[in-house]
N, C-alpha and C. Protein backbone atom coordinates (compact mmCIF):
# COMPACT_ATOMS: atom_id res chain seq x y z
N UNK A 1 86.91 118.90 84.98
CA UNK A 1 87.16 117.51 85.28
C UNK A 1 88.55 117.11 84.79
N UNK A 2 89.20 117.52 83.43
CA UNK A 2 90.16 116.94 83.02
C UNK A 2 91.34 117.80 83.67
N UNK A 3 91.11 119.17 84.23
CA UNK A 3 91.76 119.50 85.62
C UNK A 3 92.06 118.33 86.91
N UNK A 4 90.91 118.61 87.28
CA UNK A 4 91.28 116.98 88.60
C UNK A 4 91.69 116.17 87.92
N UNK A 5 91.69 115.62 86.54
CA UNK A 5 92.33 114.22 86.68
C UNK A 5 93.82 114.67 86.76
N UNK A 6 94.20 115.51 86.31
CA UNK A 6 95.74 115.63 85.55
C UNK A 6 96.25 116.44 86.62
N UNK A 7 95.68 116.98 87.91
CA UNK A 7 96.16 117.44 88.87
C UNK A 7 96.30 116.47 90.23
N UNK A 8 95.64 115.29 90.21
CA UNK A 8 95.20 114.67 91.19
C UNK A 8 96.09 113.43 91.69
N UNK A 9 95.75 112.60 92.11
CA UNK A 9 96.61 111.22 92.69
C UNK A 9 96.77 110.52 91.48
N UNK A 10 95.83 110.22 90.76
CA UNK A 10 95.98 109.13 89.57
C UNK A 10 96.73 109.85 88.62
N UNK A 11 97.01 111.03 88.05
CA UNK A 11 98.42 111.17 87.38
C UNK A 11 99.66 111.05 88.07
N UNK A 12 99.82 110.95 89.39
CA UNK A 12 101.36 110.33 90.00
C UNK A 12 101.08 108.69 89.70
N UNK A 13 100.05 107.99 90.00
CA UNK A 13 99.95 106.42 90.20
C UNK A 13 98.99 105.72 89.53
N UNK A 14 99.85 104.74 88.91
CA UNK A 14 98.57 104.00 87.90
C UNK A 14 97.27 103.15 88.18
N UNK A 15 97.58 103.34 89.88
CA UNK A 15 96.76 102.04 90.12
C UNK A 15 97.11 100.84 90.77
N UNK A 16 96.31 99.85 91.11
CA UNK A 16 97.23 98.33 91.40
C UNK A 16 96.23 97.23 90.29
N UNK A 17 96.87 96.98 89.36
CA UNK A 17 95.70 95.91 88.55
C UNK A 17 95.42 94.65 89.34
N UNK A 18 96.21 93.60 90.57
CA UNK A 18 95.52 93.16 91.19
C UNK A 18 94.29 93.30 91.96
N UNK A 19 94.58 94.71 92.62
CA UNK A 19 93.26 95.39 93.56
C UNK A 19 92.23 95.50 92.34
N UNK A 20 92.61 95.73 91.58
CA UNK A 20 91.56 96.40 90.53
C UNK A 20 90.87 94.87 89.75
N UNK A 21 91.59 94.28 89.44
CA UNK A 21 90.40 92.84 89.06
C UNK A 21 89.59 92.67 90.42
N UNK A 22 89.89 92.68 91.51
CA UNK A 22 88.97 92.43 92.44
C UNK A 22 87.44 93.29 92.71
N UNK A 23 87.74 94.42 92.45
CA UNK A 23 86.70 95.67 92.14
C UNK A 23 86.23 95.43 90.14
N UNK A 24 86.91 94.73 89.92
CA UNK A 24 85.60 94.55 88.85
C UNK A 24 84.88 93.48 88.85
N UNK A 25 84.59 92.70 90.14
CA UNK A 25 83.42 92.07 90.26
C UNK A 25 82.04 92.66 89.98
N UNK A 26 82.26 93.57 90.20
CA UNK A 26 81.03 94.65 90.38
C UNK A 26 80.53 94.66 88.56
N UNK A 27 81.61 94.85 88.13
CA UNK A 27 81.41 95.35 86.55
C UNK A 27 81.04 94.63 85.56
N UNK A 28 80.94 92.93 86.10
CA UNK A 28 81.42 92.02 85.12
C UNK A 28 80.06 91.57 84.55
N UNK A 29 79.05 92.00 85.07
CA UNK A 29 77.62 91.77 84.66
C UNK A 29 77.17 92.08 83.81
N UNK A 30 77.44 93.72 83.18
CA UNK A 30 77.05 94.36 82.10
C UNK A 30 78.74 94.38 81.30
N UNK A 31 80.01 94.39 81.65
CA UNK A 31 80.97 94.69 80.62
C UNK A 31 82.17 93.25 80.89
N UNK A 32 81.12 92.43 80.96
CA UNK A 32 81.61 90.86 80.98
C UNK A 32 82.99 90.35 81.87
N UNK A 33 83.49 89.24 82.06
CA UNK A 33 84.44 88.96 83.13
C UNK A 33 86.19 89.53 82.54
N UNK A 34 85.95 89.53 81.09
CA UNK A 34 87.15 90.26 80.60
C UNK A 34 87.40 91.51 80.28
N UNK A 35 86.11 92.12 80.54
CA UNK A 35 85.99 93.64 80.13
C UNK A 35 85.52 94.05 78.60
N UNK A 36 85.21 92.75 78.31
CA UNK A 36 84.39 92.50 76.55
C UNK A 36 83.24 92.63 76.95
N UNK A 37 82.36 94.23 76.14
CA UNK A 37 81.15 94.16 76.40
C UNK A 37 80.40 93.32 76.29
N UNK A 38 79.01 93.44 76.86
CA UNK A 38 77.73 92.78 76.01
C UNK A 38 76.48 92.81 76.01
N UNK A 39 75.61 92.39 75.49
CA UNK A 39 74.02 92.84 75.18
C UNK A 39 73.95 92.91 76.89
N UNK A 40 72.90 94.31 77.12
CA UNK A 40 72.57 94.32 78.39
C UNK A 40 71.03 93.74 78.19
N UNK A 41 70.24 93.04 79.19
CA UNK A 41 68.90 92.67 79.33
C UNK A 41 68.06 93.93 78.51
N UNK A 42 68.00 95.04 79.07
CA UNK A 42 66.92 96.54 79.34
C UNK A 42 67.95 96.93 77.81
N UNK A 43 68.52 96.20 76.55
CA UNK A 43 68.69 96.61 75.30
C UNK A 43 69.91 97.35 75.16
N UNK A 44 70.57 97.52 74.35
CA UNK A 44 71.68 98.17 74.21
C UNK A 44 72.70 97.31 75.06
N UNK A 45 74.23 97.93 74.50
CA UNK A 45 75.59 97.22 74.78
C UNK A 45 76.21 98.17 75.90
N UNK A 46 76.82 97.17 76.55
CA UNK A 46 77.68 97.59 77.60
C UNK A 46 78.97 98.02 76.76
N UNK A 47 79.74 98.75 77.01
CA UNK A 47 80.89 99.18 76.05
C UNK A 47 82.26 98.00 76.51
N UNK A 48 83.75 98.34 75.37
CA UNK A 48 84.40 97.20 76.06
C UNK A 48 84.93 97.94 76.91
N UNK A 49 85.67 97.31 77.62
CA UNK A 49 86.58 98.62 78.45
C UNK A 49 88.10 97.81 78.39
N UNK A 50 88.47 96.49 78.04
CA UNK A 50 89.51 96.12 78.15
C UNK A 50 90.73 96.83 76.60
N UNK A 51 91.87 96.96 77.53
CA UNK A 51 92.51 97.61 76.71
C UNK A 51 92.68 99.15 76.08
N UNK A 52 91.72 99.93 76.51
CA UNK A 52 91.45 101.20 76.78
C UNK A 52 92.31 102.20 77.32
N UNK A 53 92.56 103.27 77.19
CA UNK A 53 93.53 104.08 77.91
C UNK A 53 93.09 104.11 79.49
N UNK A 54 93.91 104.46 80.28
CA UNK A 54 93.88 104.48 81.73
C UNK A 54 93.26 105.43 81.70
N UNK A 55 94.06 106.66 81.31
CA UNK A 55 93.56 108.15 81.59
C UNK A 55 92.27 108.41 80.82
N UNK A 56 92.00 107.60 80.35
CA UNK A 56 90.17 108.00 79.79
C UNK A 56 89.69 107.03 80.77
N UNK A 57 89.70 105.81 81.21
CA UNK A 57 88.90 105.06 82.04
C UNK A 57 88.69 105.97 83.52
N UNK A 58 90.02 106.35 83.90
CA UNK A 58 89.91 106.95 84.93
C UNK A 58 88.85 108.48 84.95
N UNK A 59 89.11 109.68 83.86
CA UNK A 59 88.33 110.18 83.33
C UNK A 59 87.01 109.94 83.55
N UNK A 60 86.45 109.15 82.73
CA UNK A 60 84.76 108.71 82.47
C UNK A 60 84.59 108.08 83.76
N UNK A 61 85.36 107.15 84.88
CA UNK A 61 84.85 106.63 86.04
C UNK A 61 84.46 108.17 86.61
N UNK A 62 84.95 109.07 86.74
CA UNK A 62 85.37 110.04 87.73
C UNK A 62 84.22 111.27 87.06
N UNK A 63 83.65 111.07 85.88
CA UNK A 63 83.11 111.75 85.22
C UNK A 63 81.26 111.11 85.44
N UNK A 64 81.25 109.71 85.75
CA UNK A 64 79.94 109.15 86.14
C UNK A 64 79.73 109.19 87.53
N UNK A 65 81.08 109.79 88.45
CA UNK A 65 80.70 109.63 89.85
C UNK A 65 80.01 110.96 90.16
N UNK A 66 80.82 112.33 89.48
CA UNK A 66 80.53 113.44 89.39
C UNK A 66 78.95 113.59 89.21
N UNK A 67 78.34 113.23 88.06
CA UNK A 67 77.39 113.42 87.34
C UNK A 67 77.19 113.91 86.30
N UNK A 68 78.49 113.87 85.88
CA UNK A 68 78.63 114.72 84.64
C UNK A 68 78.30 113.92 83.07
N UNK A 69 78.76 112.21 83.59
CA UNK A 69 78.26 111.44 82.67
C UNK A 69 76.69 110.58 83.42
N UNK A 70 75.80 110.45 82.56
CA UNK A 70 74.81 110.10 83.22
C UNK A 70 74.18 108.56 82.70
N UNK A 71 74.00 107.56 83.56
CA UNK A 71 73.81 106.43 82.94
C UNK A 71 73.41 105.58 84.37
N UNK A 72 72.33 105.27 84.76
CA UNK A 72 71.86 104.81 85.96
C UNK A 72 72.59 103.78 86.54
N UNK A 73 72.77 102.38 85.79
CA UNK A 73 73.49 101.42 86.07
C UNK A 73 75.05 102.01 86.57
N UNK A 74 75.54 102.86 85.61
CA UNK A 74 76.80 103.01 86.21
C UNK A 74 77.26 104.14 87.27
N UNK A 75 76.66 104.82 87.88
CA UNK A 75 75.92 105.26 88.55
C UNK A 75 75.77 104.96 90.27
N UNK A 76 75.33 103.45 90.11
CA UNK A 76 74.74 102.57 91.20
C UNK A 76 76.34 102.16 91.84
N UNK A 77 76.87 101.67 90.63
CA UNK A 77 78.19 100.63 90.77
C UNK A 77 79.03 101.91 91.26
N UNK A 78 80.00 103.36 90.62
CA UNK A 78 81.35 103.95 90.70
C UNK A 78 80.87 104.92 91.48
N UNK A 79 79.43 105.51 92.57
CA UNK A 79 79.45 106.13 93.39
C UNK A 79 79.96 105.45 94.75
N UNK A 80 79.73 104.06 94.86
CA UNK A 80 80.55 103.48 95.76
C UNK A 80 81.88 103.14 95.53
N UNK A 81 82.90 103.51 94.80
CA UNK A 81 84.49 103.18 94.29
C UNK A 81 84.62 104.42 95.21
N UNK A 82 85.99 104.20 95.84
CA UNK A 82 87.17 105.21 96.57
C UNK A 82 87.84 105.89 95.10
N UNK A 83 88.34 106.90 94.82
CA UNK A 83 89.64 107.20 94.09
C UNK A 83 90.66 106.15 93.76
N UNK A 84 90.84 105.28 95.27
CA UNK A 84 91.74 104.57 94.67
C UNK A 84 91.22 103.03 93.70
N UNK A 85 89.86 103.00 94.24
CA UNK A 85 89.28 101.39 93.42
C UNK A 85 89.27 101.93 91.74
N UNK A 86 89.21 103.48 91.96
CA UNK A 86 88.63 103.49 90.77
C UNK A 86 89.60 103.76 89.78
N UNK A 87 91.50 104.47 90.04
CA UNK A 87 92.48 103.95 89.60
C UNK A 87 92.93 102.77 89.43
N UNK A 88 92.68 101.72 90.67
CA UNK A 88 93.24 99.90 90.50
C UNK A 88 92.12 99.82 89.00
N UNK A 89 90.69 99.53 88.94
CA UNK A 89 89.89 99.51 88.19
C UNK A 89 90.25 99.71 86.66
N UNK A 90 90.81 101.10 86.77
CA UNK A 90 90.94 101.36 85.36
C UNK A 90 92.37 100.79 84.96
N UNK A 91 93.80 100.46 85.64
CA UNK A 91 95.09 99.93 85.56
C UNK A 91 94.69 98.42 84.86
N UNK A 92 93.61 97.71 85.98
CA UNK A 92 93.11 96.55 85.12
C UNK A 92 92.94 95.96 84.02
N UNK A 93 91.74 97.17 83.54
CA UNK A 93 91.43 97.50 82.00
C UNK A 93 92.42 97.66 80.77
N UNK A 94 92.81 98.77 81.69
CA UNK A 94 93.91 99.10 80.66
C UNK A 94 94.97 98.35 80.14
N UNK A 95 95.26 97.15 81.38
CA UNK A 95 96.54 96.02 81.13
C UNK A 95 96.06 95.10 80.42
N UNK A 96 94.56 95.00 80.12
CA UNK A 96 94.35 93.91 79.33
C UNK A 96 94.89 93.92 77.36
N UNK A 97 95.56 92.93 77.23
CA UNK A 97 96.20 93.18 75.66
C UNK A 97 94.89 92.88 74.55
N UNK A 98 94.44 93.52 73.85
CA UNK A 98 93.52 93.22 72.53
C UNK A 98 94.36 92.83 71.29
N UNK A 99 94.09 91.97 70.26
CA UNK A 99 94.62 92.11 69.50
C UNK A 99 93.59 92.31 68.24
N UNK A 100 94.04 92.66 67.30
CA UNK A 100 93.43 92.99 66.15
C UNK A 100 94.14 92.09 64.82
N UNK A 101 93.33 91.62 64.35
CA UNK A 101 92.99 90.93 62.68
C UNK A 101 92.27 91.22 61.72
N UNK A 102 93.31 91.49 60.38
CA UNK A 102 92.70 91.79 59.43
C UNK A 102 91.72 91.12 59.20
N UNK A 103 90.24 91.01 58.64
CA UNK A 103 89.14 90.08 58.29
C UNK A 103 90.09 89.47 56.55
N UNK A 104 89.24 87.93 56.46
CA UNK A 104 90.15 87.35 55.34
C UNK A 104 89.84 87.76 54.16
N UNK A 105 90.94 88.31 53.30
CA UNK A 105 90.45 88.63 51.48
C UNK A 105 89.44 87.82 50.93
């Protein structure tokens, strides 16, 4: 797998993060409208995905379409993504800025 990624289209191109907020309509149910996880109904957390490396988003999309990662919900959603939704998708993610704060002394 980490062959195809690093041989494939998405190591020439990052993506389009406009196209790609549009394809995370799909996502925003379980990994929220900013890509900040959250409690799913059926228990357990959706992970975050904002701010994340590209090349792992792209990775793990390409790795749940395969079957190599297994998780029903996600599954349902990135067997219908093209290659390219699923580069815009992860460019998205990845452009989102996190910031981090120390907690107070």
């Amino acid at each position: 797998m980490a062959a195809l990624v690093l041989t494939s289209s998405f190591a020439q191109a990052a993506g389009d993060i406009t196209a790609g907020r549009a394809v995370t309509v799909k996502c925003q149910s379980c990994h929220g409208k900013e890509g900040l996880g959250r409690a799913l109904a059926g228990g357990g957390e959706a992970p975050n995905l904002a701010g994340q490396k590209y090349d792992y988003l792209v990775h793990s999309l390409m790795a749940y379409k395969a079957g190599e990662r297994k998780s029903y919900m996600m599954s349902l959603v990135v067997n219908h993504l093209s290659d390219e939704d699923i580069a815009n998708v992860a460019a998205y993610y990845a452009a989102i800025k996190i910031t981090v704060e120390a907690p107070p002394p």
